[in-house]
Protein backbone atom coordinates (compact mmCIF):
# COMPACT_ATOMS: atom_id res chain seq x y z
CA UNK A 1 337.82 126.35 -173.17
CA UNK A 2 337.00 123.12 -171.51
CA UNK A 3 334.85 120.03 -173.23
CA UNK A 4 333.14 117.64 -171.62
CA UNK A 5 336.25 114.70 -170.69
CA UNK A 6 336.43 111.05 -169.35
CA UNK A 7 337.88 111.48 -166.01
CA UNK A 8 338.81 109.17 -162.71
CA UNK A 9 336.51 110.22 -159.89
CA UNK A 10 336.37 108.81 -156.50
CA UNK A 11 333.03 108.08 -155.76
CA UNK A 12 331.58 108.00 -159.10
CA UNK A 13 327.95 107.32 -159.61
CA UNK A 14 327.87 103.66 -161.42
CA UNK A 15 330.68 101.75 -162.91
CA UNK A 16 333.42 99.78 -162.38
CA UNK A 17 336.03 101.95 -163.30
CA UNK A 18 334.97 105.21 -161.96
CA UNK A 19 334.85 107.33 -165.17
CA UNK A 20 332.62 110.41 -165.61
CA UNK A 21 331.93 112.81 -167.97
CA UNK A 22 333.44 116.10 -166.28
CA UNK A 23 333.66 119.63 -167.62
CA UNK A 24 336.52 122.07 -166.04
CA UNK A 25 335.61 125.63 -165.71
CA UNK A 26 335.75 127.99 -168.17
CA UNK A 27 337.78 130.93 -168.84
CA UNK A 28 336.36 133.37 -171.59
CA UNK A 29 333.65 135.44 -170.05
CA UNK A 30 330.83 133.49 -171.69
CA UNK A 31 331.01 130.15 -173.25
CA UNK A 32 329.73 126.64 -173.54
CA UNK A 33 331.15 123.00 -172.94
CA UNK A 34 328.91 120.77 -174.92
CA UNK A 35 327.89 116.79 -175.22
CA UNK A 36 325.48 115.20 -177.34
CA UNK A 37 323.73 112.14 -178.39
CA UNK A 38 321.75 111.05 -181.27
CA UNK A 39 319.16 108.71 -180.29
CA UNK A 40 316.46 106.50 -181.90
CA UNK A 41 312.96 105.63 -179.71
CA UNK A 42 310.30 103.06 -180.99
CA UNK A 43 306.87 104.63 -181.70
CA UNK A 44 306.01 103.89 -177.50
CA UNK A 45 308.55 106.34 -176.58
CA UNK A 46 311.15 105.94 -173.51
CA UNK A 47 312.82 107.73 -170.86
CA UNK A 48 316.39 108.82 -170.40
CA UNK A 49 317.56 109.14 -167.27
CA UNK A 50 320.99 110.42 -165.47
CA UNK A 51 322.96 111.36 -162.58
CA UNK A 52 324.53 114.98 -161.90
CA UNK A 53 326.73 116.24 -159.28
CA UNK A 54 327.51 120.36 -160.23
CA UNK A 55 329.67 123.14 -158.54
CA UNK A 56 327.47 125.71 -160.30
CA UNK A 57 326.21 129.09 -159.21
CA UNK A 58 323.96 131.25 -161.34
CA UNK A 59 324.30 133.91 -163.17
CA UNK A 60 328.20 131.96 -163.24
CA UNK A 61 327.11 129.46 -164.51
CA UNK A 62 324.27 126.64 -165.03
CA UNK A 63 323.96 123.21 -166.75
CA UNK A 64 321.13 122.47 -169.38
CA UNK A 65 320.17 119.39 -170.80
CA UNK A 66 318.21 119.21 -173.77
CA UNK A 67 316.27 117.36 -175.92
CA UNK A 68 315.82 118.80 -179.45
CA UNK A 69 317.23 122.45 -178.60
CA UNK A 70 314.25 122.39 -175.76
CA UNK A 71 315.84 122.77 -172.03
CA UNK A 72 314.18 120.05 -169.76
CA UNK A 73 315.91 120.21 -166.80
CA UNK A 74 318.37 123.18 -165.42
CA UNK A 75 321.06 122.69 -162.78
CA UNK A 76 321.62 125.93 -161.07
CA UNK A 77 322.96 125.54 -157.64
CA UNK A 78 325.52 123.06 -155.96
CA UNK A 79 324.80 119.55 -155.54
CA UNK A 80 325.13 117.60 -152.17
CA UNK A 81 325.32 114.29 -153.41
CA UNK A 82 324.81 112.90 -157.25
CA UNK A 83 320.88 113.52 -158.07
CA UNK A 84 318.99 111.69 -160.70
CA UNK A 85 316.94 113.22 -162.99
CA UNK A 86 313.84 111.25 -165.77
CA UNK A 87 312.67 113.13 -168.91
CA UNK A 88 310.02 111.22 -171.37
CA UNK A 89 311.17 110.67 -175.05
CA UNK A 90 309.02 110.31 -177.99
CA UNK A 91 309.14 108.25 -180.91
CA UNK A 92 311.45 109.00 -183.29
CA UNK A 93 315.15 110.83 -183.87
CA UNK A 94 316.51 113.05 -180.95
CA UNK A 95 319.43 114.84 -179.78
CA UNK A 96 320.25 114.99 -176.53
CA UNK A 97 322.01 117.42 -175.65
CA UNK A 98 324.09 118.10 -171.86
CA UNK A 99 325.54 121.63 -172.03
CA UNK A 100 327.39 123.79 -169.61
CA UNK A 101 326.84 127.85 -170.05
CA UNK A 102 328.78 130.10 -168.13
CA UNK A 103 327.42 133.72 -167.94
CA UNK A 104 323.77 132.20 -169.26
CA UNK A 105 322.50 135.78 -168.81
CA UNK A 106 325.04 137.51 -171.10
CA UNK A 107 326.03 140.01 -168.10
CA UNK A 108 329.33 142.16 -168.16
CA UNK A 109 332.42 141.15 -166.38
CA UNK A 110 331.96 143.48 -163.63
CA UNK A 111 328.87 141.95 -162.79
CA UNK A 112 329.53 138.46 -162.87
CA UNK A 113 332.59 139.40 -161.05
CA UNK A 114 331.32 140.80 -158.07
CA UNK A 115 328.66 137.58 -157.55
CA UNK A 116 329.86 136.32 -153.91
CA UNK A 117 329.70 132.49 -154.34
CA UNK A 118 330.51 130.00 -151.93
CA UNK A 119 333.85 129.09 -151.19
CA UNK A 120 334.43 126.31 -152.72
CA UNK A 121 332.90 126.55 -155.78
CA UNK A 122 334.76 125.06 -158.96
CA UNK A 123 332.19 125.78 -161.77
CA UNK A 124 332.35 122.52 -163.02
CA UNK A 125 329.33 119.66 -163.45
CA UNK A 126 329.76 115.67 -163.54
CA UNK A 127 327.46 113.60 -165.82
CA UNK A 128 327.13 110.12 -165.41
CA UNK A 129 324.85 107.04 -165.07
CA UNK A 130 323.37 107.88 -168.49
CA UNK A 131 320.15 105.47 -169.15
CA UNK A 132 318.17 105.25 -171.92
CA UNK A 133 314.90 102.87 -171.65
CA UNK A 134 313.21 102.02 -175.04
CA UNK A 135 309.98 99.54 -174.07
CA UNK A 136 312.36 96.49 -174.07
CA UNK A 137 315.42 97.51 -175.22
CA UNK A 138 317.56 99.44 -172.83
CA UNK A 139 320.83 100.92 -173.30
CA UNK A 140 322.62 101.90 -170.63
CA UNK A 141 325.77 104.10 -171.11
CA UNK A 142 328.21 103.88 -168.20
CA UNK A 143 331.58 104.81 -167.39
CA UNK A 144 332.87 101.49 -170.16
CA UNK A 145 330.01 102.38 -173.13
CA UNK A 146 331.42 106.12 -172.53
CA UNK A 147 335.40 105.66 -172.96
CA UNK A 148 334.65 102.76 -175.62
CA UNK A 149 331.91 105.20 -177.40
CA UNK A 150 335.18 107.66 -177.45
CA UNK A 151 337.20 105.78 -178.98
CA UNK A 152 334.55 104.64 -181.65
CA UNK A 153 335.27 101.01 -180.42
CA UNK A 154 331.22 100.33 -179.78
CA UNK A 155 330.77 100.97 -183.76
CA UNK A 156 326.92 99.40 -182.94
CA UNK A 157 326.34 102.48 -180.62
CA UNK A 158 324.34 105.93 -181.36
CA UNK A 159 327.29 108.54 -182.00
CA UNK A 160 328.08 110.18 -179.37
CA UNK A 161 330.21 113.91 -179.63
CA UNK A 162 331.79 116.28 -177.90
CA UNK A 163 331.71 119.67 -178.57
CA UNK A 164 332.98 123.23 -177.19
CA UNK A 165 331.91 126.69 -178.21
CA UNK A 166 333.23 130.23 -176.75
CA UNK A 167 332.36 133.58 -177.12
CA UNK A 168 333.80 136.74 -175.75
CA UNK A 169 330.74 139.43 -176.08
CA UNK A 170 329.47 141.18 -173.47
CA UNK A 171 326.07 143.19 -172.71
CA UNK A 172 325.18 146.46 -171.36
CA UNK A 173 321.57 147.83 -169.79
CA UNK A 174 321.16 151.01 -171.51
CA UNK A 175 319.91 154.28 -169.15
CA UNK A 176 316.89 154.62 -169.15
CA UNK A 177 316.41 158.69 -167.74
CA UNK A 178 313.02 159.54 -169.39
CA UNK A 179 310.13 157.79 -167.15
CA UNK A 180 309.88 156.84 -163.76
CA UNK A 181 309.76 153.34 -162.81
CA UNK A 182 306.26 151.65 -161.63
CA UNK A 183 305.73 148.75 -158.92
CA UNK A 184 304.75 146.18 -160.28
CA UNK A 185 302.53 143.35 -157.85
CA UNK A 186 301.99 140.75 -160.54
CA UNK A 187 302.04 137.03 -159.45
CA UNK A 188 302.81 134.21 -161.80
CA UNK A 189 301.71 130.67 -161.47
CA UNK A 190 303.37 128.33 -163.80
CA UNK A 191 303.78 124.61 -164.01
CA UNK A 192 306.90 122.39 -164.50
CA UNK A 193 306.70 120.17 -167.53
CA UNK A 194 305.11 116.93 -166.84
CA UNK A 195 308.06 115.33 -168.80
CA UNK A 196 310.73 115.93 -165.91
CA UNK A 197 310.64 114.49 -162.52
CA UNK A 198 312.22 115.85 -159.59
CA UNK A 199 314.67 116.68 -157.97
CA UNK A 200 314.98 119.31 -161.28
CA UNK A 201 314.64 123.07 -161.78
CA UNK A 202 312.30 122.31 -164.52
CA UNK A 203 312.29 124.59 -168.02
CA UNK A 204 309.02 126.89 -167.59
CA UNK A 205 306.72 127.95 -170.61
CA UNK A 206 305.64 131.27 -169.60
CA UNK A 207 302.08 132.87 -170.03
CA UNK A 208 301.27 134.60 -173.39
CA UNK A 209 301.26 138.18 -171.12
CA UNK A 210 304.63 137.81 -169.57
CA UNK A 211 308.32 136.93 -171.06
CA UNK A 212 311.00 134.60 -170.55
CA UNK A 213 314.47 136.16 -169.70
CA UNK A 214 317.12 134.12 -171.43
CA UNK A 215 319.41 132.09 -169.06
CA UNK A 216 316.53 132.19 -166.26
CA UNK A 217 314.69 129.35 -166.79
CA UNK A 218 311.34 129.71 -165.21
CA UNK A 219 311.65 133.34 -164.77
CA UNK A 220 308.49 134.81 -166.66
CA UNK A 221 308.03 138.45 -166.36
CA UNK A 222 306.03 141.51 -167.59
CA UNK A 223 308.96 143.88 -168.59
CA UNK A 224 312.74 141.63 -168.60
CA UNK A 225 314.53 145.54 -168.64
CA UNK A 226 313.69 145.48 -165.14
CA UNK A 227 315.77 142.70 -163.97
CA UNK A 228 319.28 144.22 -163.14
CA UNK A 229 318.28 147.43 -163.74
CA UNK A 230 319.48 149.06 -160.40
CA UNK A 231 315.90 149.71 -158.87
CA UNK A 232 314.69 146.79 -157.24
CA UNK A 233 311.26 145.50 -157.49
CA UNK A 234 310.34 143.92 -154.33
CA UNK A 235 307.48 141.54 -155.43
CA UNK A 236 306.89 138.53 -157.37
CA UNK A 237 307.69 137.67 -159.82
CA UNK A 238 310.50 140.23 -159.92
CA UNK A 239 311.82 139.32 -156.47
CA UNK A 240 312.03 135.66 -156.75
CA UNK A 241 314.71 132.88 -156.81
CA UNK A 242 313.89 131.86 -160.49
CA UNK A 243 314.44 135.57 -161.67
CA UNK A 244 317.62 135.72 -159.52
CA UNK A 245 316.02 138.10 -156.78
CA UNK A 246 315.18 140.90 -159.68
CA UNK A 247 318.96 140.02 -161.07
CA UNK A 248 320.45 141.08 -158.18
CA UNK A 249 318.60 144.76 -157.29
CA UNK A 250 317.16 144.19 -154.13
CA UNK A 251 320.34 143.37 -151.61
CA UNK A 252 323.19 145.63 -151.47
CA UNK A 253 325.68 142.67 -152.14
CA UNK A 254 324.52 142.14 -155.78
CA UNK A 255 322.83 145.33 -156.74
CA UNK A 256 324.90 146.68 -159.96
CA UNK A 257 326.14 150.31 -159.07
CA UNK A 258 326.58 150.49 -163.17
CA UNK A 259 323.14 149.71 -163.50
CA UNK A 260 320.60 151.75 -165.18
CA UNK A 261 319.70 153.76 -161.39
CA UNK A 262 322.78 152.82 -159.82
CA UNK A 263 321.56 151.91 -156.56
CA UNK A 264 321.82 154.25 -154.82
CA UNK A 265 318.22 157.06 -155.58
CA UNK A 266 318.11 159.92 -153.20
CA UNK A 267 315.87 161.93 -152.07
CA UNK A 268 315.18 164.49 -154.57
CA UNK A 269 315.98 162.85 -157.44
CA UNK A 270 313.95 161.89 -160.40
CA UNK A 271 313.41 158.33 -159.25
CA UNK A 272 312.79 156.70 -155.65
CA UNK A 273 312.67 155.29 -153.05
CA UNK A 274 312.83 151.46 -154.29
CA UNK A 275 314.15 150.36 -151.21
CA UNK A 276 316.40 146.92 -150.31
CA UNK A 277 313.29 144.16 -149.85
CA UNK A 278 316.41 141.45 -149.63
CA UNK A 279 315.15 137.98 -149.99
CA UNK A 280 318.53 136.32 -151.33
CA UNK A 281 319.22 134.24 -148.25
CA UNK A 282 322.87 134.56 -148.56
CA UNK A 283 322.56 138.23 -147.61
CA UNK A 284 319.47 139.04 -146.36
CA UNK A 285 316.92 138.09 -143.17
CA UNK A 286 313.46 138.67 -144.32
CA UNK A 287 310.57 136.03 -144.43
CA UNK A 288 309.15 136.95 -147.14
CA UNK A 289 305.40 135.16 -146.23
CA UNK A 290 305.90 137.10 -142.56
CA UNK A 291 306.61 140.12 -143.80
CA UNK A 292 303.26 141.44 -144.76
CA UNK A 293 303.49 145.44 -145.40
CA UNK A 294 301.74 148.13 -147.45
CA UNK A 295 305.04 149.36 -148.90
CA UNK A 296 307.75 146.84 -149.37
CA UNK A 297 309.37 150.08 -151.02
CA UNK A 298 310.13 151.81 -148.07
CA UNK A 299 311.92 148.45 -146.55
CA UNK A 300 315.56 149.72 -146.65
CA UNK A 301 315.07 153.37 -147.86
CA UNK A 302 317.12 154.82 -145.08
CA UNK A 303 313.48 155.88 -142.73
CA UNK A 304 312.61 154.10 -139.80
CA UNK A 305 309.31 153.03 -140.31
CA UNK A 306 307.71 152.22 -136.35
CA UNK A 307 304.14 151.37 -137.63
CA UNK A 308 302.76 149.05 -139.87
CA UNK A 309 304.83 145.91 -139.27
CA UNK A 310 307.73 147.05 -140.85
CA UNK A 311 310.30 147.36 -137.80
CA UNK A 312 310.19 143.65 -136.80
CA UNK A 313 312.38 140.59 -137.62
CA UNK A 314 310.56 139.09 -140.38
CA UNK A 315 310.97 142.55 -142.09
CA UNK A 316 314.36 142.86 -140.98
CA UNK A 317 314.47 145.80 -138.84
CA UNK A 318 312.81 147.51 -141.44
CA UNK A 319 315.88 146.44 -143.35
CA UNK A 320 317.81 148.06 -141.20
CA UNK A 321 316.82 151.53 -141.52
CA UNK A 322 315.50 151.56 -137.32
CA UNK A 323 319.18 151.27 -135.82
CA UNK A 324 322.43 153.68 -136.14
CA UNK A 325 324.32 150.94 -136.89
CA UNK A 326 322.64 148.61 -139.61
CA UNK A 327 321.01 152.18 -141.65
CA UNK A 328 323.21 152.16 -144.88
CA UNK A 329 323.74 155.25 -145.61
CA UNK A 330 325.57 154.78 -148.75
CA UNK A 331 322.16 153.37 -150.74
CA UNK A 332 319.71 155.21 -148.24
CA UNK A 333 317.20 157.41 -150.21
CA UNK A 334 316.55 159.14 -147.38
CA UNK A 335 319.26 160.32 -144.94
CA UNK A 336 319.65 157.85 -142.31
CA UNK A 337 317.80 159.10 -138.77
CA UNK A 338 316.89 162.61 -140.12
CA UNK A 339 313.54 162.61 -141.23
CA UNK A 340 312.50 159.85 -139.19
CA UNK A 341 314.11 158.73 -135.72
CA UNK A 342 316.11 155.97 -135.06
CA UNK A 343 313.67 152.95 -133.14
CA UNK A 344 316.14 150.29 -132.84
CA UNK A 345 314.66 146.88 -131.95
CA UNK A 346 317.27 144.83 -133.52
CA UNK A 347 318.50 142.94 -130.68
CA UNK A 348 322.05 142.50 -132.11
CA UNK A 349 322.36 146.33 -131.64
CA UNK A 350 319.89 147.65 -129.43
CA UNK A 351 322.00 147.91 -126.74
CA UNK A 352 324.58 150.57 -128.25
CA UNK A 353 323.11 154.25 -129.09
CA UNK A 354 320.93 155.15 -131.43
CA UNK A 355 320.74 159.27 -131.21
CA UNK A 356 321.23 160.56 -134.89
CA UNK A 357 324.40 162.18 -136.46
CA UNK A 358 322.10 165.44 -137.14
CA UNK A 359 321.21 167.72 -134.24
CA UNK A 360 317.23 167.06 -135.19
CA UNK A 361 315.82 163.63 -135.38
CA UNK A 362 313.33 164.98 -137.66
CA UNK A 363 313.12 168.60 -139.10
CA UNK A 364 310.61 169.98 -142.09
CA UNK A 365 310.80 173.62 -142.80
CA UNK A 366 308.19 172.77 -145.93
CA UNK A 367 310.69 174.14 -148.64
CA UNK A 368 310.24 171.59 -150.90
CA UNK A 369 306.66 172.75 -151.46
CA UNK A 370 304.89 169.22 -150.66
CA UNK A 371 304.08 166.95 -147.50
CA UNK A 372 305.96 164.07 -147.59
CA UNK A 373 303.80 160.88 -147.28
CA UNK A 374 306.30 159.06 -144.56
CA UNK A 375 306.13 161.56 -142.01
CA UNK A 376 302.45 163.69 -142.48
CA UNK A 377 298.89 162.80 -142.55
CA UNK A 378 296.80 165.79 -143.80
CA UNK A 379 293.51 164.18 -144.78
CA UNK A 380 292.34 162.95 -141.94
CA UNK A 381 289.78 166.01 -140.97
CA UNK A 382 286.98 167.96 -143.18
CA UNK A 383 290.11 169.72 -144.61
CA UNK A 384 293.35 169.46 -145.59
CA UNK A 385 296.48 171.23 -144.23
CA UNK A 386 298.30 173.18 -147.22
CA UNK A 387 301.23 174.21 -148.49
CA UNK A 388 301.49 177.99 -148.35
CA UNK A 389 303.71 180.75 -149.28
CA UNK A 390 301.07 183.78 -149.52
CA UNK A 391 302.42 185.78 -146.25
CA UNK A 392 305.96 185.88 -145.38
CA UNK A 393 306.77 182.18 -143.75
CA UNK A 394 308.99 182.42 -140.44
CA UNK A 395 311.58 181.39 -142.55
CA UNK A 396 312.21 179.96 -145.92
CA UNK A 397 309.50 180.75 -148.64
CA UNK A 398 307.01 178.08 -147.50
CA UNK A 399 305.21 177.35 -144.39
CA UNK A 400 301.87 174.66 -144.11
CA UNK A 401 298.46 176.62 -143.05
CA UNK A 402 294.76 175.21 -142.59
CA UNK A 403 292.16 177.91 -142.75
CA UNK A 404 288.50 177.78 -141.47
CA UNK A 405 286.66 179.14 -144.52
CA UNK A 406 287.98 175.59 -145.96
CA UNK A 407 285.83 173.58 -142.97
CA UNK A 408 282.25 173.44 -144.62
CA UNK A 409 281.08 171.80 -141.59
CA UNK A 410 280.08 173.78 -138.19
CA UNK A 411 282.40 171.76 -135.67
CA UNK A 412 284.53 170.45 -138.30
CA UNK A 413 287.95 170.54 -138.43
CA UNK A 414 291.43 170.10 -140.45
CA UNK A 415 294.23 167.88 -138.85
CA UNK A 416 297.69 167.57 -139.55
CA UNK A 417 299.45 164.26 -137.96
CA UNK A 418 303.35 163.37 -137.09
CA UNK A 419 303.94 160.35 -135.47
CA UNK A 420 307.31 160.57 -133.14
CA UNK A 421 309.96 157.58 -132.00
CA UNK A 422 311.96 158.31 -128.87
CA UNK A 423 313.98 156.46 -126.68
CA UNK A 424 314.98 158.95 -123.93
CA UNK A 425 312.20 161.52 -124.82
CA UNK A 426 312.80 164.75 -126.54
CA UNK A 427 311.75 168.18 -126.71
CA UNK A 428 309.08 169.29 -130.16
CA UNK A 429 309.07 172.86 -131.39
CA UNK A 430 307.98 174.61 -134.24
CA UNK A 431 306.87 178.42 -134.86
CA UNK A 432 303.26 179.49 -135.12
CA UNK A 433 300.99 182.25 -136.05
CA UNK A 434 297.45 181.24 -135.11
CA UNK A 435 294.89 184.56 -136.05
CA UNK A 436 291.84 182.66 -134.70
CA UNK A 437 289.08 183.92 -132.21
CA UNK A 438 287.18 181.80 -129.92
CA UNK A 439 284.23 180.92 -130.27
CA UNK A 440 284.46 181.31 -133.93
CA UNK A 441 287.72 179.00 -133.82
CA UNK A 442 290.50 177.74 -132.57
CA UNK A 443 293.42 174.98 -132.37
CA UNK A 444 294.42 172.78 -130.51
CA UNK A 445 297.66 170.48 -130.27
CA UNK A 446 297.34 167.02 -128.95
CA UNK A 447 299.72 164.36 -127.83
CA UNK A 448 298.05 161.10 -128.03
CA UNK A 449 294.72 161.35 -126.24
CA UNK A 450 295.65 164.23 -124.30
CA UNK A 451 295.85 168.16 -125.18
CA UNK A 452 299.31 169.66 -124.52
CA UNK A 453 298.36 173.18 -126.11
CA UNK A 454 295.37 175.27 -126.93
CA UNK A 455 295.40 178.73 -128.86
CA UNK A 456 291.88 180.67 -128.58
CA UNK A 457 292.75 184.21 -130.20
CA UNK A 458 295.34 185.41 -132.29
CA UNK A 459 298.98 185.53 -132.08
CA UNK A 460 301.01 188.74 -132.64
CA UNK A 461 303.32 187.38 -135.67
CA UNK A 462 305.46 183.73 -135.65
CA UNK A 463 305.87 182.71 -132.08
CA UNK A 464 308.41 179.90 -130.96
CA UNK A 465 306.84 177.28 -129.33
CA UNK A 466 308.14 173.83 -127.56
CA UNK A 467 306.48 170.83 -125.98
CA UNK A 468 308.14 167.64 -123.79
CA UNK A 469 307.36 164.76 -125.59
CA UNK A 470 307.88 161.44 -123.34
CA UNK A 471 309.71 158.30 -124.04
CA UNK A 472 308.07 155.92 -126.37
CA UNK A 473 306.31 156.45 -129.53
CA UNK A 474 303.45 158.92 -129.78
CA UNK A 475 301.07 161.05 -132.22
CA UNK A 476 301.21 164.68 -132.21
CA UNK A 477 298.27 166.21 -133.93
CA UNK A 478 297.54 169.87 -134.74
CA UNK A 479 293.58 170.33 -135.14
CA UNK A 480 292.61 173.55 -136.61
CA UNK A 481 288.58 173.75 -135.42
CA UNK A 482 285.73 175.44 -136.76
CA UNK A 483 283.12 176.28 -134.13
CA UNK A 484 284.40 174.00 -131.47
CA UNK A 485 281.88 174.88 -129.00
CA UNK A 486 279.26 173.96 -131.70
CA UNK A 487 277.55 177.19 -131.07
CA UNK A 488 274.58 177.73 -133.02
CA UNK A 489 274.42 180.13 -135.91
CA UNK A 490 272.03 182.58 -134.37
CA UNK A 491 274.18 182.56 -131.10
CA UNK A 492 277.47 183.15 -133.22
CA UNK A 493 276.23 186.27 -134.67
CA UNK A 494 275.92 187.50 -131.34
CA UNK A 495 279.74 187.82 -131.67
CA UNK A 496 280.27 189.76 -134.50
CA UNK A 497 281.51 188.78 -137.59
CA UNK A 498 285.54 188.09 -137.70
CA UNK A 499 287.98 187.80 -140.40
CA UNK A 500 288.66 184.67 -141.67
CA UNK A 501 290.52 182.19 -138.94
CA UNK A 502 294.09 180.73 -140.08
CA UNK A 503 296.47 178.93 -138.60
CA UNK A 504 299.92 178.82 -140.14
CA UNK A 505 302.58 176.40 -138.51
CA UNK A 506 306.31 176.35 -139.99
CA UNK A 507 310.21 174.43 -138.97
CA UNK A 508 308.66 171.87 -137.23
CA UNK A 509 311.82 169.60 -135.24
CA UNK A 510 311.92 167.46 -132.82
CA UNK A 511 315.13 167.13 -130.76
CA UNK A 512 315.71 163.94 -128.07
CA UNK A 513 317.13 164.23 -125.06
């Protein structure tokens, strides 16, 4: 392992000989190059000062100094030119401490392995320019006080050592299979120590309700098993540059396929969707203050998602889920274009074709006994479509039904929504068996505004029915009405008195042209 040494350097910060303390990368898989000195401030206190220029990349690696075993300023990223950093001193004894830690978070080789850094990184960090201001006595400790502190020629000097430590261990997220995962939408506030002045990454104290993560300064969270975990949790403070975008979870460049979910959810599994919400600049596109959704879940889950902001640039296309050709299938939860057509805006790749591999851009024959929440809307009437398997379905076990005996309200009704995406247009079928009467009731099918089908008396079994739907993007709704005419009761009776009206619908698909 590499110490701290007194090296030549072109371009050194101060000093007529262009020493510096340097540091060379380290081997093991985790390990620390240390320096220290033992200092002694008057009762008014001081301020130590020094320059830094670092090739560091976390989790790699990051630089701490300290001053008593408490971090005061972190250096995380690379530098572009030396940067100065002040930290107050009180009266009395100290150690200061610079120290270089590679693999701060204790991850396992793979991991740390397959971080993409920047091509010319060198793990490495300079230190010079040391200063150490004591009311009116000021030592400064250059490039000369350095090499003659060395070799213990400056006897009158604070002792100044150099120290290396190593260690081998690695760490490993256990599985967690036994509960499901919750969003969490905290948002911490914290503020750097008044002690350090910028340009720093400061050392955070976080709030008695969240925890630090060791090796992250700054990053204060509710539950640190999260981070790295495989599931990424798209908000603050998860999803943020101090916690190392949720360790890595939420782009498809760092997420840790070994991780506790792996990834890669699908759909009908016991956890999911968590989606890609990417905000690691080297690998994704969103703006994170643009990008103002419901569900930053369903940002990357493999379903294009045409409403709600979601399919625009700041989101990122939807992270790619609206396009053929940017949908990753391999950590989709849901398959890419099946459930919900391709919309591709993305500019890059708008031009090329976006049909779907499947025959259907979107097909539900019900079997999995519920309405998925991306595609239906069932609770926008006086009642609510339901899942049904109490008559033979027109295929499968399960088929959706609203009945009128469920409308308490004369003229009421019970609508089932489906928004639809197309490009070229498309043709939308499903099979029916409608056993309602006029005037008692009836349903309709609309297509935006307008009504594209209208059943007023009963069916004779499942019939196979189709409608054009036109280019663009467009709500289908099936309204299941009680009393449309808004007859009144007295008048109805005139009618008789008919068994109860039902409309069952079932393999709803929609194919483009």
């Amino acid at each position: 392992m590499a110490p701290f040494e007194l090296l030549p350097v072109a371009g050194a910060f101060i000093g007529s000989k262009s020493f510096v303390a340097h540091t060379g990368a380290i081997d093991a898989s985790q390990g620390t190059a240390e320096m220290s000195w033992e200092v002694y401030i008057g009762p008014s206190g001081g301020v130590i000062s020094f320059a830094a220029y670092a090739s560091l990349y976390a989790p790699r690696d990051v630089c701490e100094f300290s001053i008593d075993g408490v971090p005061q300023v972190i250096i995380a990223t690379f530098s572009d030119d030396w940067e100065t950093h002040q930290v107050a001193v009180g009266a009395g004894k100290h150690e200061l401490k610079w120290k270089l830690i590679k693999n701060f978070a204790g991850l396992n080789t793979a991991i740390i392995d397959d971080v993409d850094v920047p091509s010319d990184y060198q793990g490495y960090v300079k230190i010079d320019g040391i200063n150490l201001e004591d009311n009116s006595v000021t030592h400064v400790v250059d490039e000369e006080v350095i090499v003659a502190a060395v070799e213990e020629i400056a006897n009158t000097m604070p002792t100044a050592t150099v120290a290396t430590t190593t260690t081998t261990t690695t760490t490993s997220k256990p599985v967690t299979t036994t509960t499901t995962k919750a969003t969490t939408t905290t948002t911490t506030t914290t503020a750097e120590p008044t002690t350090t002045v910028a340009p720093t990454i400061a050392f955070v104290e976080c709030p008695s309700d969240l925890f630090s993560v060791e090796g992250l300064p700054g990053c204060c969270v509710e539950d640190p098993s999260y981070l790295g975990d495989g599931a990424c949790d798209p908000r603050a403070p998860y999803n943020t540059e101090e916690c190392a975008f949720d360790l890595g979870d939420c782009c498809h460049e760092t997420c840790n396929s070994d991780s506790a979910y792996g990834c890669k959810t699908k759909e009908g599994g016991e956890y999911g969707p968590f989606g890609f919400f990417c905000l690691d600049p080297r690998f994704g596109n969103m703006d994170e203050k643009k990008c103002q959704v419901e569900n930053l879940e369903w940002i990357g889950d493999g379903g294009c998602d045409t409403a709600g902001g979601y399919n625009t640039p700041e989101c990122g296309w939807d992270g790619g889920d609206c396009c053929e050709d940017t949908c990753d299938s391999e950590y989709a939860f849901y398959p890419c274009g099946a459930n919900q057509a391709y919309v591709c805006m993305d500019p890059s790749v708008a031009n090329k074709e976006t049909k779907s591999d499947s025959p259907f851009s979107f097909q539900d024959g019900f079997e999995s006994g519920v309405f998925d929440p991306l595609h239906w809307d069932v609770d926008d009437g006086d009642a609510e479509w339901k899942i049904d398997d109490s008559k033979p379905a027109a295929e499968g076990n399960y088929y959706i039904s609203a009945r009128t005996g469920d409308i308490s309200l004369d003229f009421g009704t019970a609508k089932l929504k489906h928004g639809i995406q197309s490009f070229g247009g498309g043709v939308l079928s499903f099979d029916i068996q409608a056993l309602v009467q006029i005037p008692f009731d009836d349903l309709i099918i609309m297509i935006d505004d307008d009504v594209a089908a209208e059943f007023s008396s009963a069916t004779t079994g499942w019939e196979r029915q189709e409608l054009d739907i036109p280019t663009g993007p467009h709500l289908v709704q099936w309204i299941h009405r009680k009393n449309p005419s808004n007859m009144l009761e007295a008048d109805l009776k005139l009618f008789g008195y008919p068994d109860e009206g039902v409309t069952m619908i079932d393999n709803i698909a929609f194919q483009p042209s």
